[in-house]
Protein backbone atom coordinates (compact mmCIF):
# COMPACT_ATOMS: atom_id res chain seq x y z
CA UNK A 1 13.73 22.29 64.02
CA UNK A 2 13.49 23.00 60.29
CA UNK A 3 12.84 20.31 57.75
CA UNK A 4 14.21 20.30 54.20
CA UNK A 5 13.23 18.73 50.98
CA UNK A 6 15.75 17.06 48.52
CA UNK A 7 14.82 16.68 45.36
CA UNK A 8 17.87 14.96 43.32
CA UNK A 9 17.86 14.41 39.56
CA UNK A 10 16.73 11.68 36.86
CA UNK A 11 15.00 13.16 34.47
CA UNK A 12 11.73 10.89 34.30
CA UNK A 13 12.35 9.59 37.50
CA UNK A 14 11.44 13.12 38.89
CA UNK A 15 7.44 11.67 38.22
CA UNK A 16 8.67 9.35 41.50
CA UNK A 17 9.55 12.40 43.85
CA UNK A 18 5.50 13.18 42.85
CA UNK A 19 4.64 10.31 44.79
CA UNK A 20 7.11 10.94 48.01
CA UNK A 21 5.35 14.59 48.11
CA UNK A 22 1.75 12.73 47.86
CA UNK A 23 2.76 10.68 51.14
CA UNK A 24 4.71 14.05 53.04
CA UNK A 25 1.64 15.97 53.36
CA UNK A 26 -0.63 13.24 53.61
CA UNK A 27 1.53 12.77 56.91
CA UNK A 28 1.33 16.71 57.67
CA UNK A 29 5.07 17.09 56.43
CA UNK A 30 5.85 20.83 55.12
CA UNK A 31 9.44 21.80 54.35
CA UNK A 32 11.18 24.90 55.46
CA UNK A 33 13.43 24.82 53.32
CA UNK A 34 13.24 23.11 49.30
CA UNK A 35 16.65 22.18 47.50
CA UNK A 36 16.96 20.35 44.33
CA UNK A 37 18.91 19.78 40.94
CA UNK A 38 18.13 18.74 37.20
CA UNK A 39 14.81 17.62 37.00
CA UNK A 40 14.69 17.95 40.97
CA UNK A 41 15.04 21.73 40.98
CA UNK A 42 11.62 22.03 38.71
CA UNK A 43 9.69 19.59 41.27
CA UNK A 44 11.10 22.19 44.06
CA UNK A 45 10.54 25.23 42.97
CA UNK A 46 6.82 23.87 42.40
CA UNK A 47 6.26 23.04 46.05
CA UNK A 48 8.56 26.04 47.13
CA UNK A 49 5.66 28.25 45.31
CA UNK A 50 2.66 26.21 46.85
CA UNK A 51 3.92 24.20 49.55
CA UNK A 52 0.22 22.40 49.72
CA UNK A 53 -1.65 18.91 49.08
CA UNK A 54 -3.21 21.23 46.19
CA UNK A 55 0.57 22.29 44.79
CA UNK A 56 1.23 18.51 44.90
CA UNK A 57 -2.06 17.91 42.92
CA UNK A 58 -0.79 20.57 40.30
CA UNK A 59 1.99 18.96 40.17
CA UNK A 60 1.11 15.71 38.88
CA UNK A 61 -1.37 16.91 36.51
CA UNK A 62 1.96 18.50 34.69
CA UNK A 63 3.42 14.81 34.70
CA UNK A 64 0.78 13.32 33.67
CA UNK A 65 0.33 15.79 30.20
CA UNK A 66 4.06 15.37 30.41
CA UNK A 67 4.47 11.33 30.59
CA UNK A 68 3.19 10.71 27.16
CA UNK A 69 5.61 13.00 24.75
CA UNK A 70 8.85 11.95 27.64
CA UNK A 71 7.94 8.29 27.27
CA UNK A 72 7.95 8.72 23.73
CA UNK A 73 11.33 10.47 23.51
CA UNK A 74 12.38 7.87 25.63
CA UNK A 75 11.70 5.09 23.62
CA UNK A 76 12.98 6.41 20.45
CA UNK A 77 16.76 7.20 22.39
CA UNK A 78 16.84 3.68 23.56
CA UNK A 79 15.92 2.43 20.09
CA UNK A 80 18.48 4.49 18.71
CA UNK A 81 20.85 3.52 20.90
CA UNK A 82 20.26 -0.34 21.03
CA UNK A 83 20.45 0.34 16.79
CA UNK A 84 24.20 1.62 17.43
CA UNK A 85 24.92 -1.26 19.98
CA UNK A 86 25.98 1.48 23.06
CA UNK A 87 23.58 0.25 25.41
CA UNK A 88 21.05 -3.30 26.26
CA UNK A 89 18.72 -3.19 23.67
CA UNK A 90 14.66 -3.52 23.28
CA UNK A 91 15.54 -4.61 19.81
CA UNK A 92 17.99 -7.16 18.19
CA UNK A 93 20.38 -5.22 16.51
CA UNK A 94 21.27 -8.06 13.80
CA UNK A 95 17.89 -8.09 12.98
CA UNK A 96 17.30 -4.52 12.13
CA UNK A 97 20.56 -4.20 10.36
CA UNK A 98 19.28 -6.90 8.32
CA UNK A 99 16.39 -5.03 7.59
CA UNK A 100 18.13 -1.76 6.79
CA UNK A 101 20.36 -3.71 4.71
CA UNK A 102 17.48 -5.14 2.63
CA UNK A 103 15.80 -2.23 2.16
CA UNK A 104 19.17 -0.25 0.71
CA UNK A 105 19.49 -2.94 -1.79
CA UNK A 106 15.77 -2.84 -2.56
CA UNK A 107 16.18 1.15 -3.52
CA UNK A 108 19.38 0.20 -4.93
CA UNK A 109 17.96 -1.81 -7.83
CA UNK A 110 15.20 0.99 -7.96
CA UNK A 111 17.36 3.14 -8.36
CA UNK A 112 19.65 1.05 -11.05
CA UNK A 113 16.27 0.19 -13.06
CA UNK A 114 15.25 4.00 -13.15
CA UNK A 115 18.42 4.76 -14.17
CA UNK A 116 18.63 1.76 -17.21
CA UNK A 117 15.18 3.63 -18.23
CA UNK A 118 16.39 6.81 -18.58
CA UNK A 119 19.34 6.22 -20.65
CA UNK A 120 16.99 4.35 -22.76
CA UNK A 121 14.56 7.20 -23.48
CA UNK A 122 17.39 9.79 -23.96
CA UNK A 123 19.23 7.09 -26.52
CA UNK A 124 15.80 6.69 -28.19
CA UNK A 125 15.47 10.64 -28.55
CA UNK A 126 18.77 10.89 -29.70
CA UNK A 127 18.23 8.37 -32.71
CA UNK A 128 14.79 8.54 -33.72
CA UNK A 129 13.55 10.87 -36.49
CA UNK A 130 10.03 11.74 -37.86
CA UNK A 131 9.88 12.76 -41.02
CA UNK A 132 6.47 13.94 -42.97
CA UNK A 133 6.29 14.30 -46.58
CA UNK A 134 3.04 14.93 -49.20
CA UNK A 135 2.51 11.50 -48.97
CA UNK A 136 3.55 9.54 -45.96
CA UNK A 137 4.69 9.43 -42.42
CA UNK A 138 8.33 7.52 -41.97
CA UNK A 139 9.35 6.59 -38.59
CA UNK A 140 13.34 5.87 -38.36
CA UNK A 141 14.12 4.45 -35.33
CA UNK A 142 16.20 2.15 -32.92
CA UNK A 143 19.39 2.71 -30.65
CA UNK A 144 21.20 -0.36 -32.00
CA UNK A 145 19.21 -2.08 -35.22
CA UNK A 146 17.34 1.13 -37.12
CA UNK A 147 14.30 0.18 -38.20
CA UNK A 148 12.21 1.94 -40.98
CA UNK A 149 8.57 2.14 -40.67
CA UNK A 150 7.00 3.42 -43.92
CA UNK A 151 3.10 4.68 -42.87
CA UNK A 152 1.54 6.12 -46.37
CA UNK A 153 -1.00 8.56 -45.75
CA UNK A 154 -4.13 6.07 -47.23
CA UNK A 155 -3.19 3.87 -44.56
CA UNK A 156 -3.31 5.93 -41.89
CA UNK A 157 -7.46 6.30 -40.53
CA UNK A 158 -6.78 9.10 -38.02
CA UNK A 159 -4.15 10.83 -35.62
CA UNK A 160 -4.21 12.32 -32.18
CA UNK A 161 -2.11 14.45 -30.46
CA UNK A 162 -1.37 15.21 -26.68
CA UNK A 163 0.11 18.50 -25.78
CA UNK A 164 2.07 19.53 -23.11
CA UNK A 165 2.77 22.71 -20.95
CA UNK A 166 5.41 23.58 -22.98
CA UNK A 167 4.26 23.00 -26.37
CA UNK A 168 6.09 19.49 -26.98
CA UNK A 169 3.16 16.64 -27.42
CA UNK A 170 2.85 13.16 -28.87
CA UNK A 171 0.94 12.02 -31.68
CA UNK A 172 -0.32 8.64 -32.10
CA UNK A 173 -1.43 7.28 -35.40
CA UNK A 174 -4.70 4.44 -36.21
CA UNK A 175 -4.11 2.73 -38.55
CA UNK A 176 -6.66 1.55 -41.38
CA UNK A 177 -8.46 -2.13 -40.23
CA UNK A 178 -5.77 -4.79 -41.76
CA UNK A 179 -2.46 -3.15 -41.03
CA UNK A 180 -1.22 -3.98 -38.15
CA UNK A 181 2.90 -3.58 -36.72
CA UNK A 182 3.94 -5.31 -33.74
CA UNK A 183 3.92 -3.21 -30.85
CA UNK A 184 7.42 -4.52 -29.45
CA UNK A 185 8.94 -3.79 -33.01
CA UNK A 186 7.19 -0.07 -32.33
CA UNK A 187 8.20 0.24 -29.19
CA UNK A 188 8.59 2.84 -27.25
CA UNK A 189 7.73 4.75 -30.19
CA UNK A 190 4.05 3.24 -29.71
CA UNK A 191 0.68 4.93 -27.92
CA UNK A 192 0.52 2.81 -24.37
CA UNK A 193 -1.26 0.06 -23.61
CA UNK A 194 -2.64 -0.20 -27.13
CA UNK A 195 -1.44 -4.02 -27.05
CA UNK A 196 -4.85 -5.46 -29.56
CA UNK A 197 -4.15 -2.38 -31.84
CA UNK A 198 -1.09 -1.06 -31.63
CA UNK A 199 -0.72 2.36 -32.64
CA UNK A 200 2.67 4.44 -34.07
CA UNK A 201 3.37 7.43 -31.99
CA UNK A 202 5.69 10.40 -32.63
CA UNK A 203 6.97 11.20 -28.97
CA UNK A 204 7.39 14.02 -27.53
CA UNK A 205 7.76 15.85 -30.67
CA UNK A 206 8.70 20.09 -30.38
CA UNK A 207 5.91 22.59 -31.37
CA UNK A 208 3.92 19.64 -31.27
CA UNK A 209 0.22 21.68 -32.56
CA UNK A 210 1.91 23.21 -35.91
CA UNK A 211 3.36 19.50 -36.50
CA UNK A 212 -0.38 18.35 -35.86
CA UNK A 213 -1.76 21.25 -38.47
CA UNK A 214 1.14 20.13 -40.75
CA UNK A 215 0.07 16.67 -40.59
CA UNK A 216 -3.38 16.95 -41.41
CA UNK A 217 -3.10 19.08 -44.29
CA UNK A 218 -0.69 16.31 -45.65
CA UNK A 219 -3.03 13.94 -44.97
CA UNK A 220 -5.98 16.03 -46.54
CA UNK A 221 -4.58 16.75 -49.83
CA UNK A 222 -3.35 12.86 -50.44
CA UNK A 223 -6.64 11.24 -49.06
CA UNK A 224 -8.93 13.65 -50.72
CA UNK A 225 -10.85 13.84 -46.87
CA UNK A 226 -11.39 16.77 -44.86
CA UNK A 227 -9.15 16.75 -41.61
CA UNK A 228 -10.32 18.00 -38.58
CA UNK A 229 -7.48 19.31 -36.52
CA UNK A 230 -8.05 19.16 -32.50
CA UNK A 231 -8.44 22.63 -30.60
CA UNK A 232 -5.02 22.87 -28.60
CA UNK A 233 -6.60 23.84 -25.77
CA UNK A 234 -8.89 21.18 -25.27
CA UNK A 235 -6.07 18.78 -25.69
CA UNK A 236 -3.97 20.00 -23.40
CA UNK A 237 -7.18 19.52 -20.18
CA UNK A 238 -8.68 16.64 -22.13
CA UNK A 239 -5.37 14.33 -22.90
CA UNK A 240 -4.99 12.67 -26.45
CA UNK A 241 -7.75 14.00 -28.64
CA UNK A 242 -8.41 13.15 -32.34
CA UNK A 243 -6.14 15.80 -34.73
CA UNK A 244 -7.37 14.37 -37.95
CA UNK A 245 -10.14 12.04 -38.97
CA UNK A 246 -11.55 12.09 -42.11
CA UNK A 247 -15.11 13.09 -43.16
């Protein structure tokens, strides 16, 4: 009489028919003949190659390196679907939809205050202007008041300047001990975090190094000092680095 070995489907369930094959042979149990489907069809044509206690033992070591990546698939379909409400759930849906729903308003008002910030800087680079003469530094600026400020050159102890990649930089100016402007009245048009002392800064001025060489000539000739002017290259590894200080 010949005996035959069914192996039906079920994806992880096939691990089970592992089992059944562990107690056939224990029991002296070979088949003659192996069908099987799905997941069944792999188990059979596995003992259909080594029909053995030793094929078996192959076997499960394959499920076993297997279990860990098809329980983890697993898991992360059921989630899905319990999300989506097509199935019983491990999760309460309400629950995570309340979360998701947090979390989108959270990057909404990110995304709202990024946004606010950026029309800010392009209004402030559309209305601000620098302007240098032989004897002072004037700052116009402001989106909806313009304010004026009016930085003579013997006021001013020293200037930096920060270059960037492409040439543009920033160039913040000390002023002498005694002056002093608010730093929200400068603002943004002041050097960061300079809250005690606030410094004036021209931001993100074009061809930022000849405006820097321009600057401290000015200063030069009205102060009677010597100006210094930073080496470019330096600047642009080291950060802000002094452009003028007198001597």
């Amino acid at each position: 009489m010949s005996r035959a070995f069914v192996f039906g489907g079920g994806g992880k369930w096939g691990a089970v028919q592992v089992g059944m094959l562990h107690a056939l042979f224990a029991h002296g149990l070979r088949p003659d003949l192996v069908v099987g489907c799905s997941i069944g069809s792999v188990n059979g044509a596995c003992v259909a190659a080594d029909p053995t206690s030793a094929g078996v033992d192959r076997l499960e070591r394959l499920w076993v390196e297997q279990a860990a990546a098809l329980e983890i698939r697993a898991r992360l379909r059921d989630r899905i679907r319990s999300f989506v409400g097509r199935r019983p759930y491990l999760y309460e849906p309400e629950a995570i939809r309340a979360m998701a729903v947090s979390a989108l308003w959270m990057l909404l008002l990110g995304a709202l205050a990024i946004g606010l910030l950026a029309v800010v800087a392009w209004l402030s680079a559309r209305t601000a202007v620098y302007t240098i003469t032989d004897k002072r530094i004037v700052l116009r600026v402001g989106i909806v008041l313009t304010l004026t400020f009016n930085l003579p050159f013997k006021r001013i102890a020293a200037a930096g300047l920060r270059l960037e990649a492409d040439g543009t930089g920033e160039i913040p100016l000390t002023l002498r001990p005694g002056d002093r402007i608010a730093y929200l009245h400068l603002w943004p048009h002041a050097r960061p975090w300079h809250l005690a002392r606030p410094e004036p800064m021209l931001r993100s001025v074009p061809e930022a190094q000849t405006v820097a060489r321009l600057l401290a000539e000015a200063w030069s000739r009205e102060t009677g000092l010597v100006a210094t002017p930073a080496d470019a290259d330096a600047q642009a590894h080291r950060g802000s680095e002094p452009a003028l200080a007198g001597r």
